[in-house]
PDB file of N, CA and C in Angstrom:
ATOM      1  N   UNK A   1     244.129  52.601   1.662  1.00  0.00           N
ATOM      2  CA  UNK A   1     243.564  52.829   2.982  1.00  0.00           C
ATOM      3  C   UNK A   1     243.019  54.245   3.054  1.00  0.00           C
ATOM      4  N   UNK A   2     242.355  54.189   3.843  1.00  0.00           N
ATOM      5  CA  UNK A   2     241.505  55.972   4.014  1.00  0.00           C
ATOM      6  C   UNK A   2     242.706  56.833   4.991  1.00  0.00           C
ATOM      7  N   UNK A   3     242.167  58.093   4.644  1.00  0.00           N
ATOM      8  CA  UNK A   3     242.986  59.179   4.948  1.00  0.00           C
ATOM      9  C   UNK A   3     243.130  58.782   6.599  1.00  0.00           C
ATOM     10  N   UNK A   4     244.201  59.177   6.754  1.00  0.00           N
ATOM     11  CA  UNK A   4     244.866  58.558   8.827  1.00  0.00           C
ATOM     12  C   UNK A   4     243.815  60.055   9.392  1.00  0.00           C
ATOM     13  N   UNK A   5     243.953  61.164   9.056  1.00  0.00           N
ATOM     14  CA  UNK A   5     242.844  62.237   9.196  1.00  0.00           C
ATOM     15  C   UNK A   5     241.655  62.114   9.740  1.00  0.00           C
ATOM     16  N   UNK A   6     240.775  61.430   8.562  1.00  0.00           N
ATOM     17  CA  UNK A   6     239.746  61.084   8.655  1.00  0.00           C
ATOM     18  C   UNK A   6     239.417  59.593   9.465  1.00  0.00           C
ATOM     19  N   UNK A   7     240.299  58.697   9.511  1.00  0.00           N
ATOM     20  CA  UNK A   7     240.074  58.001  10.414  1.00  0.00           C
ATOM     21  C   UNK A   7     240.188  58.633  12.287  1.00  0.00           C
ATOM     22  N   UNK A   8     241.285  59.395  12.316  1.00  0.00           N
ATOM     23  CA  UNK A   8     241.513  60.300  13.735  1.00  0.00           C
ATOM     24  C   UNK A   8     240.140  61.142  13.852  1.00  0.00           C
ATOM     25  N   UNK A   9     239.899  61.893  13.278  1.00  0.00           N
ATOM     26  CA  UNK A   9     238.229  62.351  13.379  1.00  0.00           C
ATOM     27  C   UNK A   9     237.257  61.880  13.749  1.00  0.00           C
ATOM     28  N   UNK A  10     237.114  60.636  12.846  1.00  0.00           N
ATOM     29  CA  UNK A  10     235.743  59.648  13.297  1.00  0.00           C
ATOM     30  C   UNK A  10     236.229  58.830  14.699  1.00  0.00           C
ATOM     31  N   UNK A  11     237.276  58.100  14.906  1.00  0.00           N
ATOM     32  CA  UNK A  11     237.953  57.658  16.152  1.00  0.00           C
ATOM     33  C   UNK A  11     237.712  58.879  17.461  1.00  0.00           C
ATOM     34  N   UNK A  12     237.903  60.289  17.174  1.00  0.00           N
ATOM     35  CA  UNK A  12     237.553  60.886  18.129  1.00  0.00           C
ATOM     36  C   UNK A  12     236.374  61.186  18.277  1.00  0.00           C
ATOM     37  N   UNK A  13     235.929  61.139  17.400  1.00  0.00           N
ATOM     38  CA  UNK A  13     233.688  61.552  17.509  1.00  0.00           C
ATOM     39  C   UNK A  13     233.589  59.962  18.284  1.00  0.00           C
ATOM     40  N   UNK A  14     234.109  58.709  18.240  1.00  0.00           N
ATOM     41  CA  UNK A  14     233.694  57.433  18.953  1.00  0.00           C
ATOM     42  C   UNK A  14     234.363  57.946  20.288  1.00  0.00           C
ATOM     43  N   UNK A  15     235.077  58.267  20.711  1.00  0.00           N
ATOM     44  CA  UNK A  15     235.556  58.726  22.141  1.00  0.00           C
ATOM     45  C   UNK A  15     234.456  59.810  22.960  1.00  0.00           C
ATOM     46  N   UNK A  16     234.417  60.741  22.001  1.00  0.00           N
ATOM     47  CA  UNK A  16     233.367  61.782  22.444  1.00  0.00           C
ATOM     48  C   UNK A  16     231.965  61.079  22.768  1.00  0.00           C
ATOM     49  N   UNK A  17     231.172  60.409  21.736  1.00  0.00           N
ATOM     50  CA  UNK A  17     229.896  59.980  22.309  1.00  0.00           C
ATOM     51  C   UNK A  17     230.327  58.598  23.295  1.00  0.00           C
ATOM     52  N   UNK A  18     231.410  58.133  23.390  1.00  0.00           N
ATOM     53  CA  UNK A  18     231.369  57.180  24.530  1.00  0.00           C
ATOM     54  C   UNK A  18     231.584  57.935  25.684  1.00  0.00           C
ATOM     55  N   UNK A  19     231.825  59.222  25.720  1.00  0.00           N
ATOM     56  CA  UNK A  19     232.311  59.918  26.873  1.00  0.00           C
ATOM     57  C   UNK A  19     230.690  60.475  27.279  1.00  0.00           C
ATOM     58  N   UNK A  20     229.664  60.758  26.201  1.00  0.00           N
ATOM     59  CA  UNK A  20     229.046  61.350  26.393  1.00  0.00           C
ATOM     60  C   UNK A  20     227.588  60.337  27.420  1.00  0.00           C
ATOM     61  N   UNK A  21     228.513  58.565  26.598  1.00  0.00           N
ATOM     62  CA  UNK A  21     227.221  57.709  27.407  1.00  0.00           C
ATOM     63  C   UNK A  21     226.276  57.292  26.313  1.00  0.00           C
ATOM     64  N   UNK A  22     226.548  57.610  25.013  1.00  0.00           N
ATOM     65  CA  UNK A  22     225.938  57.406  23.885  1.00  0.00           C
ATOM     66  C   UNK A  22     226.124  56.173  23.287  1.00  0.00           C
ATOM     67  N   UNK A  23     225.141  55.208  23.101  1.00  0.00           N
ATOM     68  CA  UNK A  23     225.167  53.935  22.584  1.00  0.00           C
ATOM     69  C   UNK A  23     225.061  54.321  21.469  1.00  0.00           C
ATOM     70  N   UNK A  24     225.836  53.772  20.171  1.00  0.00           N
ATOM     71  CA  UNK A  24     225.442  53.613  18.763  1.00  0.00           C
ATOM     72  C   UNK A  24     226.018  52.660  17.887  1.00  0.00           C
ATOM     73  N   UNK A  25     226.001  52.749  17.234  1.00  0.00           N
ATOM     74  CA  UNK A  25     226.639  51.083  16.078  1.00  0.00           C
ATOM     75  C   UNK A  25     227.810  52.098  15.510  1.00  0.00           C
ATOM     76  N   UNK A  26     228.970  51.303  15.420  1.00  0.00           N
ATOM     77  CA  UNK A  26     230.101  51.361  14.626  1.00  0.00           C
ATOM     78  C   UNK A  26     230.183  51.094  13.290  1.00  0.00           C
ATOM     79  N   UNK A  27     229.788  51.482  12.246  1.00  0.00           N
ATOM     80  CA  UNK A  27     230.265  50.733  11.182  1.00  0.00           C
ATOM     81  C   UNK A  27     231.745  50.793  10.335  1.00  0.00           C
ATOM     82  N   UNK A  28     232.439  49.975   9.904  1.00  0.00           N
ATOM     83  CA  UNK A  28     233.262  49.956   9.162  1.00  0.00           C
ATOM     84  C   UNK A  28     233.759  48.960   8.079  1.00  0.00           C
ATOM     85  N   UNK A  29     233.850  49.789   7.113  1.00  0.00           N
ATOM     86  CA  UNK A  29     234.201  49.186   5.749  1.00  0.00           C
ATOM     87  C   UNK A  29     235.433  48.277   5.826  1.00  0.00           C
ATOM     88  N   UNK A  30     234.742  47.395   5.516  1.00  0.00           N
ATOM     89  CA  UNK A  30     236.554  45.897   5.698  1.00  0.00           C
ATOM     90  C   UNK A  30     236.860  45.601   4.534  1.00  0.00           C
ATOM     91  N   UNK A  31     235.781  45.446   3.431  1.00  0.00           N
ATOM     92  CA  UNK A  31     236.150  44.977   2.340  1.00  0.00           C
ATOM     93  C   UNK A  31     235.433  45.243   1.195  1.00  0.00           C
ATOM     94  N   UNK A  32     236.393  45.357   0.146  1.00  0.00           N
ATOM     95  CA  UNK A  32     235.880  46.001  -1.655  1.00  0.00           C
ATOM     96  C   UNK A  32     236.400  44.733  -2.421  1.00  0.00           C
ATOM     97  N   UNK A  33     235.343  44.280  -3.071  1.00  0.00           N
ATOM     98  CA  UNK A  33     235.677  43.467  -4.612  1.00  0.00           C
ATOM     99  C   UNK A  33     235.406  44.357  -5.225  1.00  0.00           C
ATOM    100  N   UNK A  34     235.744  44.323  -6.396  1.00  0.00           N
ATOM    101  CA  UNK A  34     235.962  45.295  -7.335  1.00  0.00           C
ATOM    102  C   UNK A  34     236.164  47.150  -7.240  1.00  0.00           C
ATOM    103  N   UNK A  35     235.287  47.281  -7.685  1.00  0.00           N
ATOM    104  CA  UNK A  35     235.141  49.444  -7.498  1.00  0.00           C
ATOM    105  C   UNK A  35     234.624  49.700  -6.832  1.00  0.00           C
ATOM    106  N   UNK A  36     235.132  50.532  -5.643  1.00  0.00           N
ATOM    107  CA  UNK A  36     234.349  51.221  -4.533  1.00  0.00           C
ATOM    108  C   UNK A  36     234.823  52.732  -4.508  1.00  0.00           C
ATOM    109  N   UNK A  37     233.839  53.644  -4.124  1.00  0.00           N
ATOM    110  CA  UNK A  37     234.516  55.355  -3.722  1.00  0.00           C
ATOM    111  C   UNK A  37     235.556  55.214  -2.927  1.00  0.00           C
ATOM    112  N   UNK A  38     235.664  54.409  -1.717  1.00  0.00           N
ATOM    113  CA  UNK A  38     236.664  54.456  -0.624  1.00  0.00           C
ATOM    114  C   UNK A  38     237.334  52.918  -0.429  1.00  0.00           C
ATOM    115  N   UNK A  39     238.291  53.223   0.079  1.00  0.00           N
ATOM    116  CA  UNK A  39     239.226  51.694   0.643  1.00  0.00           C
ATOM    117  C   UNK A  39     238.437  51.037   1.590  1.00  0.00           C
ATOM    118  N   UNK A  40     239.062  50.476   1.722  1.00  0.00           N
ATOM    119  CA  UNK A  40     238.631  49.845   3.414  1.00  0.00           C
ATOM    120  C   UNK A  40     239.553  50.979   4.594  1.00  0.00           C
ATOM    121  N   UNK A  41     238.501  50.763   5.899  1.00  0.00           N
ATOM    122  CA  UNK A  41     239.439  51.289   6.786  1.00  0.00           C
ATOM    123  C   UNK A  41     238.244  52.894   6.834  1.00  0.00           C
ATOM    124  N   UNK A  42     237.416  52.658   6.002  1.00  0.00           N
ATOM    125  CA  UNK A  42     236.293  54.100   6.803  1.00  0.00           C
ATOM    126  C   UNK A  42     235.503  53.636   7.877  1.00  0.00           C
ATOM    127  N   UNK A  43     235.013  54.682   8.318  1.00  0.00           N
ATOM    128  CA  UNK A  43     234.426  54.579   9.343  1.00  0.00           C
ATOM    129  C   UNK A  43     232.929  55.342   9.672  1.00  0.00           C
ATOM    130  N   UNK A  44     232.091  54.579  10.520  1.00  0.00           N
ATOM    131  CA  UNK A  44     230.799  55.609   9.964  1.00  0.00           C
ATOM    132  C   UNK A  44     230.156  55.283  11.569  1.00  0.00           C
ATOM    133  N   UNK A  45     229.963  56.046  12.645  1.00  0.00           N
ATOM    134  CA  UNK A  45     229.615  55.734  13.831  1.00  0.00           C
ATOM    135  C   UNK A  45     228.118  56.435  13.688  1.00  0.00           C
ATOM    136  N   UNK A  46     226.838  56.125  14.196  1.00  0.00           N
ATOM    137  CA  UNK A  46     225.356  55.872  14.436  1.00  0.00           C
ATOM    138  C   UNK A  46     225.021  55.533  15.194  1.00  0.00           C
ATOM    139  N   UNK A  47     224.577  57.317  15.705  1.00  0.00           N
ATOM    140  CA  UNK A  47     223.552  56.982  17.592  1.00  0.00           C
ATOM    141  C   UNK A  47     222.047  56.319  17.188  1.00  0.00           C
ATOM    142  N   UNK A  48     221.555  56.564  18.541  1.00  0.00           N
ATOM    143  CA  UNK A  48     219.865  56.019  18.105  1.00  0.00           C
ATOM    144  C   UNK A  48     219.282  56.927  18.003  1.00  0.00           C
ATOM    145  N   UNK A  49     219.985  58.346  17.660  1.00  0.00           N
ATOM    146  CA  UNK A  49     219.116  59.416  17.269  1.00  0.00           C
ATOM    147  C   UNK A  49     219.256  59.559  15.800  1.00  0.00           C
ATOM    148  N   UNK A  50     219.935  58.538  14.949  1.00  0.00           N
ATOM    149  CA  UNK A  50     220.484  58.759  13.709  1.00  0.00           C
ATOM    150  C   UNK A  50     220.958  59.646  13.405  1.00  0.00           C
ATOM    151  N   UNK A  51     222.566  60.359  14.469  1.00  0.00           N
ATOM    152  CA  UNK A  51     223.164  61.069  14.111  1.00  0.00           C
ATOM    153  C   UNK A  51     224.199  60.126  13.132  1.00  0.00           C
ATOM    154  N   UNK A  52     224.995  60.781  12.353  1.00  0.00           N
ATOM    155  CA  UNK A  52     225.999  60.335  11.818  1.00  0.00           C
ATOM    156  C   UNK A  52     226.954  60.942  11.260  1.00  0.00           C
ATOM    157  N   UNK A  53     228.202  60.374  11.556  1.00  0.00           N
ATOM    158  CA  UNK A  53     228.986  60.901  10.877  1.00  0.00           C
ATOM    159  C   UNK A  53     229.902  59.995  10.645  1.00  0.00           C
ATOM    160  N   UNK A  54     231.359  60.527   9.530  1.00  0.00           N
ATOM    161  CA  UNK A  54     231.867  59.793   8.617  1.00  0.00           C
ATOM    162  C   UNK A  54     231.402  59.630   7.387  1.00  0.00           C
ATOM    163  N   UNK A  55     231.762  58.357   6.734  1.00  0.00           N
ATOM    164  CA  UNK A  55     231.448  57.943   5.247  1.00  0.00           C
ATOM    165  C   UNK A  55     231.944  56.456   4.728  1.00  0.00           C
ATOM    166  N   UNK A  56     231.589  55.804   4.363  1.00  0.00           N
ATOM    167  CA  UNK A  56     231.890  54.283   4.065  1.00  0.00           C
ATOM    168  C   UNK A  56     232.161  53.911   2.444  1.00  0.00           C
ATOM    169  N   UNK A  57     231.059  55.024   1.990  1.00  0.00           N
ATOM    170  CA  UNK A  57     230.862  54.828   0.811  1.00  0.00           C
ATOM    171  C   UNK A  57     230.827  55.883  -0.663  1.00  0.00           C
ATOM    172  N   UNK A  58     231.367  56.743   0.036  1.00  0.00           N
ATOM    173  CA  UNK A  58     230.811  58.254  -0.288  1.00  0.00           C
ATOM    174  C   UNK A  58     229.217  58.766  -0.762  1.00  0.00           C
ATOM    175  N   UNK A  59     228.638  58.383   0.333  1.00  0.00           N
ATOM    176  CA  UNK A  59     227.113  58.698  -0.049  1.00  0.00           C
ATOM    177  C   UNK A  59     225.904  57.387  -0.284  1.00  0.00           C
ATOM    178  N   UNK A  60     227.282  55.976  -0.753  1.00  0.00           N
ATOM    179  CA  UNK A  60     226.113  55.282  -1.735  1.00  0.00           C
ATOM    180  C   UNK A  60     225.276  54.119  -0.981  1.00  0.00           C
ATOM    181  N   UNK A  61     225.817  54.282   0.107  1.00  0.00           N
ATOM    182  CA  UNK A  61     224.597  53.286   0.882  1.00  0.00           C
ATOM    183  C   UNK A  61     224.524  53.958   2.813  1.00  0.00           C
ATOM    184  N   UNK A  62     225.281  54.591   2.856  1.00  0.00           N
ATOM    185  CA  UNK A  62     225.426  55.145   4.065  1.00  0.00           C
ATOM    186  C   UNK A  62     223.802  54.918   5.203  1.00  0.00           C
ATOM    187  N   UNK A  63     222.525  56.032   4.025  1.00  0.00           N
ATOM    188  CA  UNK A  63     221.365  55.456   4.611  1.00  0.00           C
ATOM    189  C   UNK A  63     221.159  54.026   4.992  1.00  0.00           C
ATOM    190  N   UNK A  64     221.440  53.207   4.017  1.00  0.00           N
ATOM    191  CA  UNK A  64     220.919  51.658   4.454  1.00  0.00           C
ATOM    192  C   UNK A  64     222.021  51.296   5.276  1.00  0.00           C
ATOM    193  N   UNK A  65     222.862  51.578   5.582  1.00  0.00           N
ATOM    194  CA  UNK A  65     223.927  51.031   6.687  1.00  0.00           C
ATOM    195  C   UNK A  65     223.235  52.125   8.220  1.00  0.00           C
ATOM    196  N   UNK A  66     222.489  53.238   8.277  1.00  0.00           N
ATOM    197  CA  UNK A  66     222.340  53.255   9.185  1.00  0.00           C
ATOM    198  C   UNK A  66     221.037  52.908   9.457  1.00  0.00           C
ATOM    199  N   UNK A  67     220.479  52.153   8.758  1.00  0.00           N
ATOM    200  CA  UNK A  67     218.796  51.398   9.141  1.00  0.00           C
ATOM    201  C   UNK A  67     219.758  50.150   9.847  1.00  0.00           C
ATOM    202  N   UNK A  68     220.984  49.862  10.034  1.00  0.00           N
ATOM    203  CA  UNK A  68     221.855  48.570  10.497  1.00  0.00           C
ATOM    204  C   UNK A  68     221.468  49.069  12.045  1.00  0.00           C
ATOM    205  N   UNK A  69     221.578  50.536  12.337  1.00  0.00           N
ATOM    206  CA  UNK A  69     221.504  50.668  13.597  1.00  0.00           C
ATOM    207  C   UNK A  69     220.256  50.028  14.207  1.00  0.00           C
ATOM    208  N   UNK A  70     218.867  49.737  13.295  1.00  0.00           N
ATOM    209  CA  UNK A  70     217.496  49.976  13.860  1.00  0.00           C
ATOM    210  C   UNK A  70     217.751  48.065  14.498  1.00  0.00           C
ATOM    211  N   UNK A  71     218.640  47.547  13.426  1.00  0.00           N
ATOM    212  CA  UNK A  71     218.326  45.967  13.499  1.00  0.00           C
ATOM    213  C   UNK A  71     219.487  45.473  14.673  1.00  0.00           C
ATOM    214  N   UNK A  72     220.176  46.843  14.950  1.00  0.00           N
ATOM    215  CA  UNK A  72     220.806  45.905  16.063  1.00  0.00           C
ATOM    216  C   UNK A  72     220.731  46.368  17.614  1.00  0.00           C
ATOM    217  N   UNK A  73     219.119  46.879  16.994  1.00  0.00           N
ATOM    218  CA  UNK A  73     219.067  47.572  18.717  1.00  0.00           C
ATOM    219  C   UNK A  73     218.649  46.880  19.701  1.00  0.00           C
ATOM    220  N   UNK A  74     219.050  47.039  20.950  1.00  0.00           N
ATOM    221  CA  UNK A  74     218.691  46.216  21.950  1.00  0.00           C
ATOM    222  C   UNK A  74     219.678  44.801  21.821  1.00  0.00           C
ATOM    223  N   UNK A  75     220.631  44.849  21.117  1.00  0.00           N
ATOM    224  CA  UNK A  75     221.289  43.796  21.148  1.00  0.00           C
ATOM    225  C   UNK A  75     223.322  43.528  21.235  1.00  0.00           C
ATOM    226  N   UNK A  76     223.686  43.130  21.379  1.00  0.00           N
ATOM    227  CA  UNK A  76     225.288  43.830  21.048  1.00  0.00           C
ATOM    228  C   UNK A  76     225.769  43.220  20.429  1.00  0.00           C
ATOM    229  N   UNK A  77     225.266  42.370  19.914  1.00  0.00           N
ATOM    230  CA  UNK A  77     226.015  41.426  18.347  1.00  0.00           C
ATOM    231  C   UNK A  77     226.160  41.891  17.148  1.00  0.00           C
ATOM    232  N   UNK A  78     227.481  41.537  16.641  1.00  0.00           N
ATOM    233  CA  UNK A  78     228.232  42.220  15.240  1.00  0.00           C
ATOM    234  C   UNK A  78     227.646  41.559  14.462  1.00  0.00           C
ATOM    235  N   UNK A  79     227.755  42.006  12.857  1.00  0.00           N
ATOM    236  CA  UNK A  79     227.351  41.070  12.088  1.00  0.00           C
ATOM    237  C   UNK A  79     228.033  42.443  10.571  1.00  0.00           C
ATOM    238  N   UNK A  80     228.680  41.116   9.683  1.00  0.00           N
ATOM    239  CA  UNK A  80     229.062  42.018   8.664  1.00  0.00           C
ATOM    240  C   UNK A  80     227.320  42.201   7.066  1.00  0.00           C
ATOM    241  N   UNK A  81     227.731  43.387   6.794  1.00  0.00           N
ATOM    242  CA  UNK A  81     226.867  43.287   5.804  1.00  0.00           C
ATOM    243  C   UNK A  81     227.448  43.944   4.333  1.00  0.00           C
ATOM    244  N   UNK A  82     226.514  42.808   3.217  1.00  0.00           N
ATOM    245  CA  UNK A  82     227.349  42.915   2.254  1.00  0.00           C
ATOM    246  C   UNK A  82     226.711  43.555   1.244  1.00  0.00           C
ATOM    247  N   UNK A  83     226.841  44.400   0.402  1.00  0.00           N
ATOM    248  CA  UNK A  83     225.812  45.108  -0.494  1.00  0.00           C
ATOM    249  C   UNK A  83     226.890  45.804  -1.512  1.00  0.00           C
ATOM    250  N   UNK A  84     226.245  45.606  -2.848  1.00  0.00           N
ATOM    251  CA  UNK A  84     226.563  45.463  -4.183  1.00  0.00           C
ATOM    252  C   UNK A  84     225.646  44.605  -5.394  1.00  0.00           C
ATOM    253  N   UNK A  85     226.395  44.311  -6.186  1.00  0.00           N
ATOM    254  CA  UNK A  85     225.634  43.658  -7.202  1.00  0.00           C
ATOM    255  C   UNK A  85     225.010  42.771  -6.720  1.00  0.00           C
ATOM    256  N   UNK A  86     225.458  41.447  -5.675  1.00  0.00           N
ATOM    257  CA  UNK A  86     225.150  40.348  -5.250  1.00  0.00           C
ATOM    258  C   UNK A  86     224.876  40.370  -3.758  1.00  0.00           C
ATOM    259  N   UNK A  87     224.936  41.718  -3.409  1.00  0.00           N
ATOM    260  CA  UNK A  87     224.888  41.713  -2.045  1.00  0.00           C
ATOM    261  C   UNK A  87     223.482  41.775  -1.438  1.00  0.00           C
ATOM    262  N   UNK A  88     223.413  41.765   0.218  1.00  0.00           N
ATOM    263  CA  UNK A  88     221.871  41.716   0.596  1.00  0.00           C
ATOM    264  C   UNK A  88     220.794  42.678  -0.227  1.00  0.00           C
ATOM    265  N   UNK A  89     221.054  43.620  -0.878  1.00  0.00           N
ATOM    266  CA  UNK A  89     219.933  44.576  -1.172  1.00  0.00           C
ATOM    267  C   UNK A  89     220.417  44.424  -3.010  1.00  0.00           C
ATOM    268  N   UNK A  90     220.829  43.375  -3.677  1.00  0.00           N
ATOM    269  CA  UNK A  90     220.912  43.569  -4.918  1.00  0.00           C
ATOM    270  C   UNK A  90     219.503  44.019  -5.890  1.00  0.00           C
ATOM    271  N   UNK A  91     220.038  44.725  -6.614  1.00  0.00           N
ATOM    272  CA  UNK A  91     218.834  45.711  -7.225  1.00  0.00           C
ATOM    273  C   UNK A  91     218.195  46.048  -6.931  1.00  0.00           C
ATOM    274  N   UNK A  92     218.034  46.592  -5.847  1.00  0.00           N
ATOM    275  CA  UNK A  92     217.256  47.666  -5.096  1.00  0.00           C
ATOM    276  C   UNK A  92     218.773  48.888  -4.573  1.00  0.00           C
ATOM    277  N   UNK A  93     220.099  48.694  -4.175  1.00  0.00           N
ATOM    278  CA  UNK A  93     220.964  49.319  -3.548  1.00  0.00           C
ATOM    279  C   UNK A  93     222.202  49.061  -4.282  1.00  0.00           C
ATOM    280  N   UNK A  94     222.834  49.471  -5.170  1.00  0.00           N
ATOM    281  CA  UNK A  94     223.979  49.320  -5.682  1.00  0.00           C
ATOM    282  C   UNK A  94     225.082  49.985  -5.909  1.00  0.00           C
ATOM    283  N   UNK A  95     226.198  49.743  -5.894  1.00  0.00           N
ATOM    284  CA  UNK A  95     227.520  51.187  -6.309  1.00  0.00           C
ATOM    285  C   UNK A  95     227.600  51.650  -7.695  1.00  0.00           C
ATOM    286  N   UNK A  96     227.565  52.685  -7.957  1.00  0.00           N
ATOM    287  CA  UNK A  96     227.291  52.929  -9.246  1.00  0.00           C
ATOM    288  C   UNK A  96     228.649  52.383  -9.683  1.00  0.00           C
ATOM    289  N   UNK A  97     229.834  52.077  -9.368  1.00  0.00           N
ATOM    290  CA  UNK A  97     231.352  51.220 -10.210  1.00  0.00           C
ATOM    291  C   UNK A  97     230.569  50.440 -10.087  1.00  0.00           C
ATOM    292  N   UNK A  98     229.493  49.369  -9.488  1.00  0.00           N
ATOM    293  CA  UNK A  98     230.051  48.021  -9.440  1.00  0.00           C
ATOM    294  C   UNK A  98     230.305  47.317  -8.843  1.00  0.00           C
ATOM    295  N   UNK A  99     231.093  47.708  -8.002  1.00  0.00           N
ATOM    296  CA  UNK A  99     231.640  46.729  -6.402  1.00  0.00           C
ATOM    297  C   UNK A  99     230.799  46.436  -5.488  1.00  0.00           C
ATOM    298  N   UNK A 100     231.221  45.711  -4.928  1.00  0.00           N
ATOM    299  CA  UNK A 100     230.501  44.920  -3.367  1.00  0.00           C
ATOM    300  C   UNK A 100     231.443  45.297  -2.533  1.00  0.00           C
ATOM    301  N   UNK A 101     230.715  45.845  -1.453  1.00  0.00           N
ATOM    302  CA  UNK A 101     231.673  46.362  -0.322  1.00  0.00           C
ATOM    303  C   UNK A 101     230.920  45.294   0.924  1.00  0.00           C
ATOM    304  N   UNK A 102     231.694  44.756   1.875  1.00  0.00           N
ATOM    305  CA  UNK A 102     231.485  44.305   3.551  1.00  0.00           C
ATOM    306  C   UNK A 102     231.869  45.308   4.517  1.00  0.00           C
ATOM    307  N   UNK A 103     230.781  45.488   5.023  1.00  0.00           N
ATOM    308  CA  UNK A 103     230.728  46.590   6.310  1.00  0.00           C
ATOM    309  C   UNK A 103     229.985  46.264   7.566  1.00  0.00           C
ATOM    310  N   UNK A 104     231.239  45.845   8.412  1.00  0.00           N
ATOM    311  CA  UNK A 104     230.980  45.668   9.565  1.00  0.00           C
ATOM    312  C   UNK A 104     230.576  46.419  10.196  1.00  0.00           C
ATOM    313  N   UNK A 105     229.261  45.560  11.063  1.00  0.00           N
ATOM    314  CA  UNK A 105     228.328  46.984  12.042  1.00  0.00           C
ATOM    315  C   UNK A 105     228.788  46.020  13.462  1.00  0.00           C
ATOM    316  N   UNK A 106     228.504  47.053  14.409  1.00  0.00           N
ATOM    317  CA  UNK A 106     228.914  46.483  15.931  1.00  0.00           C
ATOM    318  C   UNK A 106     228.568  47.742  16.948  1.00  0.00           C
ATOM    319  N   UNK A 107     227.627  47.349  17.700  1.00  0.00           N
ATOM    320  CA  UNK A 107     227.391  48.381  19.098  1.00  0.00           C
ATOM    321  C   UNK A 107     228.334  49.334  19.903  1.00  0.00           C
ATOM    322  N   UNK A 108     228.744  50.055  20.069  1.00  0.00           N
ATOM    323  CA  UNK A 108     229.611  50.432  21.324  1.00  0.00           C
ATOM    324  C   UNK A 108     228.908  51.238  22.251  1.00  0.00           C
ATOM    325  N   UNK A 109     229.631  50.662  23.356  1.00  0.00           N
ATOM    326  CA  UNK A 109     228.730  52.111  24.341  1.00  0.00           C
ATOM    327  C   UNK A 109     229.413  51.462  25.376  1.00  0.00           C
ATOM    328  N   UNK A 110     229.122  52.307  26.988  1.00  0.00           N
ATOM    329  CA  UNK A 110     229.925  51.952  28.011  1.00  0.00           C
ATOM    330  C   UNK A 110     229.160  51.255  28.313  1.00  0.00           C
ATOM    331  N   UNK A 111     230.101  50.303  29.251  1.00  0.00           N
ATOM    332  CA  UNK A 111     229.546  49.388  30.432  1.00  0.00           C
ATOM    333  C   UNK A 111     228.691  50.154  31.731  1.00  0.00           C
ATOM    334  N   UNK A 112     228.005  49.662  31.733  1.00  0.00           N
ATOM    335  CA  UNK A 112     227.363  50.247  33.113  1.00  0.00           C
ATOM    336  C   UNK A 112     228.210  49.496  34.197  1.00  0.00           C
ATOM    337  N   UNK A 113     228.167  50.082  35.520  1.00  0.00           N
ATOM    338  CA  UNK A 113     229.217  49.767  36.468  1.00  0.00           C
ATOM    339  C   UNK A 113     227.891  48.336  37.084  1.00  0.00           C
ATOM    340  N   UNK A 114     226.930  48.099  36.764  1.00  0.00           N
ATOM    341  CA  UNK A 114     226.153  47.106  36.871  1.00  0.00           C
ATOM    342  C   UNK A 114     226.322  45.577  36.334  1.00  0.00           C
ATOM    343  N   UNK A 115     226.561  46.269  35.118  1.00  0.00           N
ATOM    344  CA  UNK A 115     227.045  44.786  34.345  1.00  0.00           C
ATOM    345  C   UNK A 115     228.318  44.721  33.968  1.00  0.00           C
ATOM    346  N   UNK A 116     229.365  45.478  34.489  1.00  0.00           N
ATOM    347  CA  UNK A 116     230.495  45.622  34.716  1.00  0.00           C
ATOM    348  C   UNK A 116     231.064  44.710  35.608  1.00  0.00           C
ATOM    349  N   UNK A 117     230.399  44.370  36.969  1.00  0.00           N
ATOM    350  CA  UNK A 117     230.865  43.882  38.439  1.00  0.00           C
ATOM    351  C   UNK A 117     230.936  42.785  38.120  1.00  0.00           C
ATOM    352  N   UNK A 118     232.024  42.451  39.226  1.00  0.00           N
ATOM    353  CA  UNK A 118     231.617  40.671  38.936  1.00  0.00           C
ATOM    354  C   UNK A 118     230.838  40.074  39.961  1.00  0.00           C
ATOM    355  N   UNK A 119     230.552  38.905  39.350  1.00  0.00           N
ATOM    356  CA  UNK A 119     229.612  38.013  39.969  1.00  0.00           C
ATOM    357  C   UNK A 119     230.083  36.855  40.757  1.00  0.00           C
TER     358      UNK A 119
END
């Protein structure tokens, strides 16, 4: 599992831009077949200004996980993505071990007190 540290860090940068009103995609690493830089359990949060921070991968796809932000804008549906040897971007995007990692992307941001209310 990733450092409890570095998960408390990125968990508080997601508090901070939800405090701030900042919509961005969550990503996090769920799963490694074979060799990956990191466990599962990182974390990589992405405004729509393509700030970022964290790490999923140490470096090796981070960019193409935050082009995840461009495809889920305007929308709030999760969707895992898989990249490695066999994964969506095979031979074009790969881990230099080897592995296929799944990294869940997902929106967060506050509710507006609009679509909050009930109906």
């Amino acid at each position: 599992m990733v450092d409890s540290a570095t998960v408390s860090a990125t968990q508080e940068i997601d508090v901070d831009w939800l405090g701030e009103g900042r919509r961005f995609v969550q990503a996090l690493l769920v799963e490694v077949e074979g060799s990956a830089p990191l466990a599962p359990g990182g974390m990589m949060p992405i405004d729509e200004l393509a700030h970022i921070e964290g790490s999923l991968t140490g470096g090796c796809f981070e960019v193409v996980v935050a082009e995840a932000e461009a495809i889920l804008a305007g929308t709030s549906q999760a969707k895992v993505l898989r990249y490695g040897i066999s994964g969506e971007l095979a031979g074009t995007v790969e881990l230099m071990c080897g592995g296929i990692v799944h990294i869940f992307v997902g929106v967060r941001e506050v509710a507006s007190a609009k679509s909050s209310a009930p109906h």
